[in-house]
C-alpha atoms as a PDB file:
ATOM      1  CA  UNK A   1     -50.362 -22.840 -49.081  1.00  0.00           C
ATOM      2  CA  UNK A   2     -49.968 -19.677 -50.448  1.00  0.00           C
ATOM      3  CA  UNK A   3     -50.386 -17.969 -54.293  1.00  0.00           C
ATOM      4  CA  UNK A   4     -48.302 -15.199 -55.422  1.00  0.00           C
ATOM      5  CA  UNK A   5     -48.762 -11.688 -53.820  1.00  0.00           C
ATOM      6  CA  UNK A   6     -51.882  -9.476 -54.888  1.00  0.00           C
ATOM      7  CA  UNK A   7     -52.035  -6.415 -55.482  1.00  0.00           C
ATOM      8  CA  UNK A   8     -54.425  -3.913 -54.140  1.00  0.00           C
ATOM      9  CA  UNK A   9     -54.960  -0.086 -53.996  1.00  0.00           C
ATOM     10  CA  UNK A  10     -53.853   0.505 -51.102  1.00  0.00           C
ATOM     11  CA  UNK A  11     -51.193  -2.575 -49.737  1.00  0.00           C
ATOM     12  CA  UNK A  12     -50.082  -5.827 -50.421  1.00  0.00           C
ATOM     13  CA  UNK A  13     -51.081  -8.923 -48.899  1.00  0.00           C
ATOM     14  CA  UNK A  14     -51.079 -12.372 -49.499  1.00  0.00           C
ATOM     15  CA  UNK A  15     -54.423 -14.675 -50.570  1.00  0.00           C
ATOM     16  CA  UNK A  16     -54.293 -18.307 -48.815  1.00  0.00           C
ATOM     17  CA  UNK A  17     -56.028 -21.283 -50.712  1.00  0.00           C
ATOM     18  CA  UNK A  18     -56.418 -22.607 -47.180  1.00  0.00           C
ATOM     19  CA  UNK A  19     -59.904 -21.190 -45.469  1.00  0.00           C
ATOM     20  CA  UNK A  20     -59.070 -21.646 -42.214  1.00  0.00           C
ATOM     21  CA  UNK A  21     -55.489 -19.808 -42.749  1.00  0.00           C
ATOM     22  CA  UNK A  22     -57.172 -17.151 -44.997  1.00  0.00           C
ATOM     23  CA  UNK A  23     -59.565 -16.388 -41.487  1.00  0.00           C
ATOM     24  CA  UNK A  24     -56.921 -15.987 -39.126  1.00  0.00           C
ATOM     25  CA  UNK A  25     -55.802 -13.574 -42.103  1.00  0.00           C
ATOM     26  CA  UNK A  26     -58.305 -11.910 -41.855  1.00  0.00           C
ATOM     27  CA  UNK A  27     -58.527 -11.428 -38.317  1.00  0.00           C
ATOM     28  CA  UNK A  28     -55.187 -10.248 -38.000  1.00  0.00           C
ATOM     29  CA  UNK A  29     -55.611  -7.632 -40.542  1.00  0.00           C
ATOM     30  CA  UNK A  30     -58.596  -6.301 -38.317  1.00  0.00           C
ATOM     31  CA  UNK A  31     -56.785  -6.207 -35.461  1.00  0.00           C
ATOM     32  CA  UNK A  32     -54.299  -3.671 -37.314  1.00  0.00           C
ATOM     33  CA  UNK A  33     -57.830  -1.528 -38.098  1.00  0.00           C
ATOM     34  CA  UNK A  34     -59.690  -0.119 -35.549  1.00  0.00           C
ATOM     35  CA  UNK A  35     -62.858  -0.857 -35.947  1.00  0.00           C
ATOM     36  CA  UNK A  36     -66.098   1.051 -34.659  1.00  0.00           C
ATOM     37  CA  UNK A  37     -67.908  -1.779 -33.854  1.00  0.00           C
ATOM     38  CA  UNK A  38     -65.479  -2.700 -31.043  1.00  0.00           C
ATOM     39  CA  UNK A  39     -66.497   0.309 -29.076  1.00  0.00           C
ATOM     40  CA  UNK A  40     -69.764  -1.073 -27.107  1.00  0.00           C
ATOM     41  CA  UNK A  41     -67.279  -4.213 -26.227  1.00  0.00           C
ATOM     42  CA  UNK A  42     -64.738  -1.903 -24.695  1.00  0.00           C
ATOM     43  CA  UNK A  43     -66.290   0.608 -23.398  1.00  0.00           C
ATOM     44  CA  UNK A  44     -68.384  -2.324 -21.514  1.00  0.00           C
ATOM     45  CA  UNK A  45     -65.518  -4.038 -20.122  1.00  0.00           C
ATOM     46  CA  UNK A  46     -66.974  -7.151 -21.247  1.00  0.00           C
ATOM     47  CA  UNK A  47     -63.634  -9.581 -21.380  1.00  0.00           C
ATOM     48  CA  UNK A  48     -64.152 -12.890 -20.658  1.00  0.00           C
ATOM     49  CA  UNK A  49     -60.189 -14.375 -20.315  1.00  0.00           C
ATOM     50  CA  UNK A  50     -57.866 -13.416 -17.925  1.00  0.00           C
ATOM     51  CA  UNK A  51     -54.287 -15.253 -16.951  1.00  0.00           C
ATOM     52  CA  UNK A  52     -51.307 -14.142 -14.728  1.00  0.00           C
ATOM     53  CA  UNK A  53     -47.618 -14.561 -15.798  1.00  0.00           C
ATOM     54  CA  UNK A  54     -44.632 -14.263 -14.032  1.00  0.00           C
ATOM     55  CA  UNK A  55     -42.787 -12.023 -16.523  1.00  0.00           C
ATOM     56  CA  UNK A  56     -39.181 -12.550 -14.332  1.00  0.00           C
ATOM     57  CA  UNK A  57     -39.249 -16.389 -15.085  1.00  0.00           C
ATOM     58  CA  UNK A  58     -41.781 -16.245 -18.487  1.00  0.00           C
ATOM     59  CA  UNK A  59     -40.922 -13.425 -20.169  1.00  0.00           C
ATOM     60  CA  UNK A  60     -42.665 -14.971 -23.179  1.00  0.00           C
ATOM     61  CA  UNK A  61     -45.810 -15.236 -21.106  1.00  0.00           C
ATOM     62  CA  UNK A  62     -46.093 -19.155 -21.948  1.00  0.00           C
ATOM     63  CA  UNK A  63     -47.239 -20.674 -18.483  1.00  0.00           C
ATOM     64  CA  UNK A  64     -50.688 -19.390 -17.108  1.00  0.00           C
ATOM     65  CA  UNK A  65     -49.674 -19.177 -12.821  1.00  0.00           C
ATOM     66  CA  UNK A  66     -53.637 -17.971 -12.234  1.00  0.00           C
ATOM     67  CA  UNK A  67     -54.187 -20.889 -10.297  1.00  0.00           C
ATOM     68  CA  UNK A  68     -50.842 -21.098  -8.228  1.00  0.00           C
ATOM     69  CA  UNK A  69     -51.643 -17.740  -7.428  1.00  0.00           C
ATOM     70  CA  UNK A  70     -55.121 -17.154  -6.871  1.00  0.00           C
ATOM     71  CA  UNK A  71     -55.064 -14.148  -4.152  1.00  0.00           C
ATOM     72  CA  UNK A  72     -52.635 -12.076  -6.299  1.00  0.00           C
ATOM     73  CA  UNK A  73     -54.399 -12.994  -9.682  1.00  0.00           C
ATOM     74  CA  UNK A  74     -58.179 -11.752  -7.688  1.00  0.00           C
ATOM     75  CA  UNK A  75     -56.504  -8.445  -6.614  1.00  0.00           C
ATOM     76  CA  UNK A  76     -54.431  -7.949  -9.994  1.00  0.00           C
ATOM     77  CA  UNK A  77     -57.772  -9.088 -11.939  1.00  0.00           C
ATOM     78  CA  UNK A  78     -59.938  -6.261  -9.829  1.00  0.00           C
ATOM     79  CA  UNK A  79     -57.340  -3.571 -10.535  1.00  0.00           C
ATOM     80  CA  UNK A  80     -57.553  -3.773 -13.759  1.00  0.00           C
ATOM     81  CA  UNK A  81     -61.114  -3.774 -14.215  1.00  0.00           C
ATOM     82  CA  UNK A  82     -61.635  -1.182 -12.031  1.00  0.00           C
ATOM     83  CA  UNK A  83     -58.697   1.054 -14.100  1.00  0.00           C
ATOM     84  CA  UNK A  84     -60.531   0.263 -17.219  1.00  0.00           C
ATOM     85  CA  UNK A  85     -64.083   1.390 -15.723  1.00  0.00           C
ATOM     86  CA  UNK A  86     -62.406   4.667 -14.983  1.00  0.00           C
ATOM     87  CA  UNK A  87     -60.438   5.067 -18.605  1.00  0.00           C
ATOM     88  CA  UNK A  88     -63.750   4.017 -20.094  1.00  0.00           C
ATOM     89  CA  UNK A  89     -65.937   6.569 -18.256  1.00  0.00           C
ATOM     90  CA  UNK A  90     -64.270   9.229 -20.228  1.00  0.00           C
ATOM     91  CA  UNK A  91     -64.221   7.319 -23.355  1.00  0.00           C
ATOM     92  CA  UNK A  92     -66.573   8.779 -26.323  1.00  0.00           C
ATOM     93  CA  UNK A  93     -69.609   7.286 -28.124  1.00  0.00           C
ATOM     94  CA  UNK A  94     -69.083   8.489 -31.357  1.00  0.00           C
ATOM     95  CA  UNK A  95     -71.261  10.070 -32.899  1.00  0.00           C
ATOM     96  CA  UNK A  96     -72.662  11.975 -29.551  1.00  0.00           C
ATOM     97  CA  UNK A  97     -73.576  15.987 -29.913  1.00  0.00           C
ATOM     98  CA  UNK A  98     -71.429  16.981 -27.412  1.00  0.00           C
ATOM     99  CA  UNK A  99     -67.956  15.378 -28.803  1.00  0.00           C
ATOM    100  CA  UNK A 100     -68.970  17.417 -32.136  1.00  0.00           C
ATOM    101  CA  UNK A 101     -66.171  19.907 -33.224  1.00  0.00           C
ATOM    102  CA  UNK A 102     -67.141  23.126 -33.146  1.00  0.00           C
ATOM    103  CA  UNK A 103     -65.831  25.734 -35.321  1.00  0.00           C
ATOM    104  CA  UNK A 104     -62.872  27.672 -34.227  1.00  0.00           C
ATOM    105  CA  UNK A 105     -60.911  30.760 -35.077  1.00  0.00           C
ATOM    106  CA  UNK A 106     -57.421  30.691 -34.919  1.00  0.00           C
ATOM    107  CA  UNK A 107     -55.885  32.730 -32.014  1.00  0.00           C
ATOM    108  CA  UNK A 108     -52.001  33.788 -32.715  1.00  0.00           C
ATOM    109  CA  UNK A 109     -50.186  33.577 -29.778  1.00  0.00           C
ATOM    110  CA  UNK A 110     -48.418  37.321 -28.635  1.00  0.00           C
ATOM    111  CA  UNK A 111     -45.337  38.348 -29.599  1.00  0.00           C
ATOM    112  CA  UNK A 112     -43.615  38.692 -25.808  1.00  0.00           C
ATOM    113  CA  UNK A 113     -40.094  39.995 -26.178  1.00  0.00           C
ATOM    114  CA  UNK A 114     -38.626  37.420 -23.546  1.00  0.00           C
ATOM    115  CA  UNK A 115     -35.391  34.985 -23.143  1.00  0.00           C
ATOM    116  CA  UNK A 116     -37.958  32.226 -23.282  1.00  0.00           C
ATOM    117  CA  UNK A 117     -36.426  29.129 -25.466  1.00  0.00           C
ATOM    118  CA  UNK A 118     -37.945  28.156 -28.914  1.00  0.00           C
ATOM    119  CA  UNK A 119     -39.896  24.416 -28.318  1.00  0.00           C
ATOM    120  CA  UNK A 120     -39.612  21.991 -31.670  1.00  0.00           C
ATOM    121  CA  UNK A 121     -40.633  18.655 -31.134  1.00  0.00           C
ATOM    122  CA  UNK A 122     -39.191  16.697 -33.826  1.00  0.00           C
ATOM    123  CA  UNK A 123     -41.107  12.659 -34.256  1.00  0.00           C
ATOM    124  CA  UNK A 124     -40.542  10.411 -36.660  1.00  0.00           C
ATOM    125  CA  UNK A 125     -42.225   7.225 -37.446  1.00  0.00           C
ATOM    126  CA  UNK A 126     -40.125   3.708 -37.532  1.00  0.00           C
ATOM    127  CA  UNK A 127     -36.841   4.917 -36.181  1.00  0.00           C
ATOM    128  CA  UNK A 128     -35.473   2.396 -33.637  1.00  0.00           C
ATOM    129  CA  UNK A 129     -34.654   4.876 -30.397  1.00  0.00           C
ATOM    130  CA  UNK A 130     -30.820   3.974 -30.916  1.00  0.00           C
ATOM    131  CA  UNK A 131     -31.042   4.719 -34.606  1.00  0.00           C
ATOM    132  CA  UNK A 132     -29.332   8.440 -35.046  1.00  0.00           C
ATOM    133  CA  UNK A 133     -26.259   9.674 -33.655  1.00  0.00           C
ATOM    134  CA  UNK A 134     -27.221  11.717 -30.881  1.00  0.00           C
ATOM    135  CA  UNK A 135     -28.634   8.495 -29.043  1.00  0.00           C
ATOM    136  CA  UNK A 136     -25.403   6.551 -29.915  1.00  0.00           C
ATOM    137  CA  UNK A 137     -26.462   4.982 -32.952  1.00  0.00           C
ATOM    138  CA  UNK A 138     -24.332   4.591 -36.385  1.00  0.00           C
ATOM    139  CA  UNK A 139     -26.512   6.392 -38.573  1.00  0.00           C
ATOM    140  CA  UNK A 140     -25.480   9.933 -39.526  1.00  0.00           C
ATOM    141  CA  UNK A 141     -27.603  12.663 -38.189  1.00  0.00           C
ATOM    142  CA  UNK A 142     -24.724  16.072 -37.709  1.00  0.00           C
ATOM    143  CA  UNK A 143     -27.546  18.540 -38.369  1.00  0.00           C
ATOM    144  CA  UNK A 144     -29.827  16.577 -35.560  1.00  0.00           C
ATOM    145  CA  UNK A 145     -27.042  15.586 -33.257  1.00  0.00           C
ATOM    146  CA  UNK A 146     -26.428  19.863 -32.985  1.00  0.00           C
ATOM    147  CA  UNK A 147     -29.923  20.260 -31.956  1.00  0.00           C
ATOM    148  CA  UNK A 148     -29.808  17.646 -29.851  1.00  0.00           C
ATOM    149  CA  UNK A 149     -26.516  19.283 -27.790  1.00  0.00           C
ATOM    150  CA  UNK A 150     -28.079  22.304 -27.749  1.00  0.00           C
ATOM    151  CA  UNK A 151     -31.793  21.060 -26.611  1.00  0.00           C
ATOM    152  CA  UNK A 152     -33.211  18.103 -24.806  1.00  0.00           C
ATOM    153  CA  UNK A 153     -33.146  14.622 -26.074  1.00  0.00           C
ATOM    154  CA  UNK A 154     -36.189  12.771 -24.801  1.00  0.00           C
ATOM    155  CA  UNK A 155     -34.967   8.966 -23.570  1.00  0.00           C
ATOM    156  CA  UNK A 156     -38.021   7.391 -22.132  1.00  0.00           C
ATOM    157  CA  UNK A 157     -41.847   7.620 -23.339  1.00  0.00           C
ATOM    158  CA  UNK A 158     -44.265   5.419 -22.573  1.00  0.00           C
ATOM    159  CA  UNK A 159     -47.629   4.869 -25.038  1.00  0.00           C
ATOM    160  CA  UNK A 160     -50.404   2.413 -24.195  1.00  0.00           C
ATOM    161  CA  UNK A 161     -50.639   0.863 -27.693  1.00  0.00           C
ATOM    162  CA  UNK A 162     -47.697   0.740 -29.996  1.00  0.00           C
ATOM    163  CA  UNK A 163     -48.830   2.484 -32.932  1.00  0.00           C
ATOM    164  CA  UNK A 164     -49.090   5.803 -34.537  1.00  0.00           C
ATOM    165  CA  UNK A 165     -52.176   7.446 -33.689  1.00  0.00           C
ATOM    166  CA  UNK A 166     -51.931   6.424 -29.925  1.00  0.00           C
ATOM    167  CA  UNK A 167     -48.593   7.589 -29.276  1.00  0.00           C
ATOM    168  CA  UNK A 168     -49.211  10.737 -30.711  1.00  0.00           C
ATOM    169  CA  UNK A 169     -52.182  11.583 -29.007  1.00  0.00           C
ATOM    170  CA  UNK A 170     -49.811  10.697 -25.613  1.00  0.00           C
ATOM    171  CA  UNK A 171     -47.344  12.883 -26.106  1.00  0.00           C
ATOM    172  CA  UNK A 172     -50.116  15.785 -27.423  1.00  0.00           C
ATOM    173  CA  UNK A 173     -51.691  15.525 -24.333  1.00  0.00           C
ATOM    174  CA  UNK A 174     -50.009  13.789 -21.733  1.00  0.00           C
ATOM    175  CA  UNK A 175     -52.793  11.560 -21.246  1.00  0.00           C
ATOM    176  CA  UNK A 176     -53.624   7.709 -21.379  1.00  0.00           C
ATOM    177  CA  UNK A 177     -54.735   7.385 -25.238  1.00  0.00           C
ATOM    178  CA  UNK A 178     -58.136   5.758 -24.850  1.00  0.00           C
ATOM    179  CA  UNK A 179     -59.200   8.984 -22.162  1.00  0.00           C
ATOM    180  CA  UNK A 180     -58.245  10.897 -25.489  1.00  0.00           C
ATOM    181  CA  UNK A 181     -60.833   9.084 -28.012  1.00  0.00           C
ATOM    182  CA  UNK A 182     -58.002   7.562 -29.711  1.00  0.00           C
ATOM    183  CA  UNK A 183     -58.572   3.448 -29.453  1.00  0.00           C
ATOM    184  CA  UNK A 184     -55.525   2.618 -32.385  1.00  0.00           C
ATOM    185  CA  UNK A 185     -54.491   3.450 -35.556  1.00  0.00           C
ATOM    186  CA  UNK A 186     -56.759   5.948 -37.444  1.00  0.00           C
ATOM    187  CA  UNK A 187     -58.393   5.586 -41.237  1.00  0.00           C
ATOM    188  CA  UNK A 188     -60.345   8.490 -41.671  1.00  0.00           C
ATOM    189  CA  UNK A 189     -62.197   7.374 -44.212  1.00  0.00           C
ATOM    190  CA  UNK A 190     -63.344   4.478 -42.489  1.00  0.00           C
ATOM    191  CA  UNK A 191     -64.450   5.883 -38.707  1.00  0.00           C
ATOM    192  CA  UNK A 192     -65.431   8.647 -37.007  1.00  0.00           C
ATOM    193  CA  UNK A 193     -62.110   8.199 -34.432  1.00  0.00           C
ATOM    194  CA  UNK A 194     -60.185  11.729 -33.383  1.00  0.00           C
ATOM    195  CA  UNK A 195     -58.248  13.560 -30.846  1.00  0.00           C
ATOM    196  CA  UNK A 196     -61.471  15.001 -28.511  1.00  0.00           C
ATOM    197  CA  UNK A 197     -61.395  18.817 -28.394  1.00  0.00           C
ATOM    198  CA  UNK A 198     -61.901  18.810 -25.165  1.00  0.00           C
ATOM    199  CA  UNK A 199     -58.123  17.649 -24.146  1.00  0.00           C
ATOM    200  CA  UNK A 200     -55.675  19.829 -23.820  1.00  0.00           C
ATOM    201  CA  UNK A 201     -52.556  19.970 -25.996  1.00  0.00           C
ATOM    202  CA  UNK A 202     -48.643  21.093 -25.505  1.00  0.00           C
ATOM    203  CA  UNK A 203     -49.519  23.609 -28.174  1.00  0.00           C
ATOM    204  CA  UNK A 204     -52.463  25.000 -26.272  1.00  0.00           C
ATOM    205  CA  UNK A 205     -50.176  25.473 -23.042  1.00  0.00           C
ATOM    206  CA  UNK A 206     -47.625  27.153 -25.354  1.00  0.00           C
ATOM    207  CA  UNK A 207     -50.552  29.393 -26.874  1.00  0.00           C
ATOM    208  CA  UNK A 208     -51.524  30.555 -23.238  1.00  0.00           C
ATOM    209  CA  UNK A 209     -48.366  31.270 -22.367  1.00  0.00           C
ATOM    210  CA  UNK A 210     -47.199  34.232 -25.260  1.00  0.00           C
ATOM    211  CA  UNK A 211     -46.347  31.687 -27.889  1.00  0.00           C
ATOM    212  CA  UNK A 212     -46.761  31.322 -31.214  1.00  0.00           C
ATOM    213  CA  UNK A 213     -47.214  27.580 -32.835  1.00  0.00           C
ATOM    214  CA  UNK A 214     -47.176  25.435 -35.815  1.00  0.00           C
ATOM    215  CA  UNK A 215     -47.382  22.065 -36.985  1.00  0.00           C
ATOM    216  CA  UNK A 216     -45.955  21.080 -40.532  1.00  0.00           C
ATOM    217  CA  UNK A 217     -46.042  17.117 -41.541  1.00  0.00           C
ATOM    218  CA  UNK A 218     -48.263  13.806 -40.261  1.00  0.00           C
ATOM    219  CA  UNK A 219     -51.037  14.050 -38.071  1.00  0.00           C
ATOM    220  CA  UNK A 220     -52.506  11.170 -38.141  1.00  0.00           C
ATOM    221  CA  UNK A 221     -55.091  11.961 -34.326  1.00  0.00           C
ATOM    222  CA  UNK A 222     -57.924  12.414 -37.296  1.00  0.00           C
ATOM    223  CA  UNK A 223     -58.378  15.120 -39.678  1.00  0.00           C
ATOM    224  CA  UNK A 224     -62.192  15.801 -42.046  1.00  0.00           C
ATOM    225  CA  UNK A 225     -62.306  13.454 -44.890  1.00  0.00           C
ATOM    226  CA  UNK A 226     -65.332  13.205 -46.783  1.00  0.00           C
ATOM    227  CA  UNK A 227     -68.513  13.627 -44.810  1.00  0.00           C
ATOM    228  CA  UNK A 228     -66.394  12.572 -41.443  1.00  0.00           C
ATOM    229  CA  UNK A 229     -66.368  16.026 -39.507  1.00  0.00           C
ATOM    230  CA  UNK A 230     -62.806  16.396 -37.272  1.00  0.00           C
ATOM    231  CA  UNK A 231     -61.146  18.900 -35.359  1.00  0.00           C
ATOM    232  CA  UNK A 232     -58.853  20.543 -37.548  1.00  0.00           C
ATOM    233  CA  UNK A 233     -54.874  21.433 -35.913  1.00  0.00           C
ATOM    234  CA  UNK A 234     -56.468  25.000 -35.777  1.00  0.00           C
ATOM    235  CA  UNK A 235     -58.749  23.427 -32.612  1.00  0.00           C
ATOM    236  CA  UNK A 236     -55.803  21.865 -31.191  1.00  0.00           C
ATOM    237  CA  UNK A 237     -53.881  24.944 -30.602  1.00  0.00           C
ATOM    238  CA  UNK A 238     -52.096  25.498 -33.765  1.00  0.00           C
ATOM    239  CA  UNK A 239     -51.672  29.024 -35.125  1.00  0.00           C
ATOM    240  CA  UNK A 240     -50.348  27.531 -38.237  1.00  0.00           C
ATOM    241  CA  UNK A 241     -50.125  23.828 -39.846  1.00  0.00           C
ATOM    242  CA  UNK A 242     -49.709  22.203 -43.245  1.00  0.00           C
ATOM    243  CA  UNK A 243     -50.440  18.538 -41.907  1.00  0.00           C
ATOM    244  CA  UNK A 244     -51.338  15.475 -43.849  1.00  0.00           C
ATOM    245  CA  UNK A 245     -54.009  13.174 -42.392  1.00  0.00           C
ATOM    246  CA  UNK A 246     -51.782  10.333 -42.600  1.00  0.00           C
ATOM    247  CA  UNK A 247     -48.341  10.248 -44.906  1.00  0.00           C
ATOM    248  CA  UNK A 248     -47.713  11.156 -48.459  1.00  0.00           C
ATOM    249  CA  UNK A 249     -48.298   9.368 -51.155  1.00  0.00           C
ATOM    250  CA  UNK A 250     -47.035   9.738 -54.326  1.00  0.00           C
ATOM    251  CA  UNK A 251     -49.329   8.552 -57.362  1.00  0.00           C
END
């Protein structure tokens, strides 16, 4: 049973009478948090359920085929522990000295007189990929679809966890998000979760090479807030940058 929506500072959600319902609730909303405290579980590889579908006939994954298939669901089961043993052997405990952001200087890229193109990667968060013109889509975009023409239009990207944070740390670096010390969604006021120094970003590449670079808009792979300490843009490889933790808000 539910009671009308309450209002909070920062969303809206709804408050069930029921206790069992208002659990699950709560779970779910945790799930959309990262949480610090699931670090020691993940990093240990500590999973206790595993099942096998066969995705051609159950694309809903309904029907558990573990059994049916016990050789393939050993070596499939093995695989994956062994790729998560490697992802988490990179993986940070936060808090450590040595994932501590150091200060930094920023380091303008030259000014090489070549035919070398301009590179502007342009994101944007909840837009279906078939949304704007120049992907076929009915929504308006003349000013985008130019660019588009002109540049390249990027038609298949791949991110481990389908969030913000994640994918943006993927397409930073090129690498698998958790490698990266991002395990979901940030809150900076809440964890000590960033983009590790140590990887290595397109706009570092681009600062090696002559160029100069800039970010301008969302973040979101953790910026300082409060006593929480993060690599700023400037450590990422950015010359210049007017970013925003998360979005804006308007009070």
């Amino acid at each position: 049973e539910l009671v009308p929506w309450v209002e909070r500072t920062d969303y809206f959600y709804k408050v069930f009478k029921n206790k069992d319902a208002e659990r699950l609730r709560s779970k779910f909303m945790r799930l959309n948090v990262f949480q610090e405290s699931w670090i020691p579980t993940l990093k240990s590889g500590n999973y206790h359920r595993f099942q096998l579908f066969d995705l051609a006939e159950d694309p809903a994954q309904k029907v558990d085929v573990s059994d049916q298939h016990p050789e393939i669901f050993a070596r499939l089961k093995r695989q994956m522990l062994e790729i998560n043993a490697s992802v988490m052997a990179e993986a940070p405990d936060w808090g450590s000295a040595d994932e501590a952001p150091t200060p930094s200087s920023p380091n303008p890229g030259t000014s090489k007189k070549t035919n070398r193109p301009n590179v502007v990667v342009l994101l944007a968060d909840d837009l279906g990929w078939k949304d704007i013109g120049c992907y076929g889509g009915p929504v308006k975009t003349p000013t985008l679809d130019k660019l588009a023409a002109e540049g390249v239009r990027f038609t298949d990207f791949h991110a481990g966890a389908a969030v913000c944070s994640p994918s943006r740390a993927t397409l930073l670096t090129g690498r698998q998000h958790l490698r990266t010390g991002i395990y979901g969604a940030l809150q900076d006021h809440m964890h000590d979760m960033h983009l590790l120094e140590r990887e290595v970003t397109i706009a570092e590449v681009l600062q090696e090479a002559g160029y100069g670079t800039a970010h301008f808009g969302k973040w979101h792979i953790g910026m300082t807030s409060g006593k929480r300490v993060k690599p700023s843009p400037t450590q990422h490889g950015f010359d210049y940058w007017f970013g925003l933790s998360n979005g804006a808000h308007r009070n």
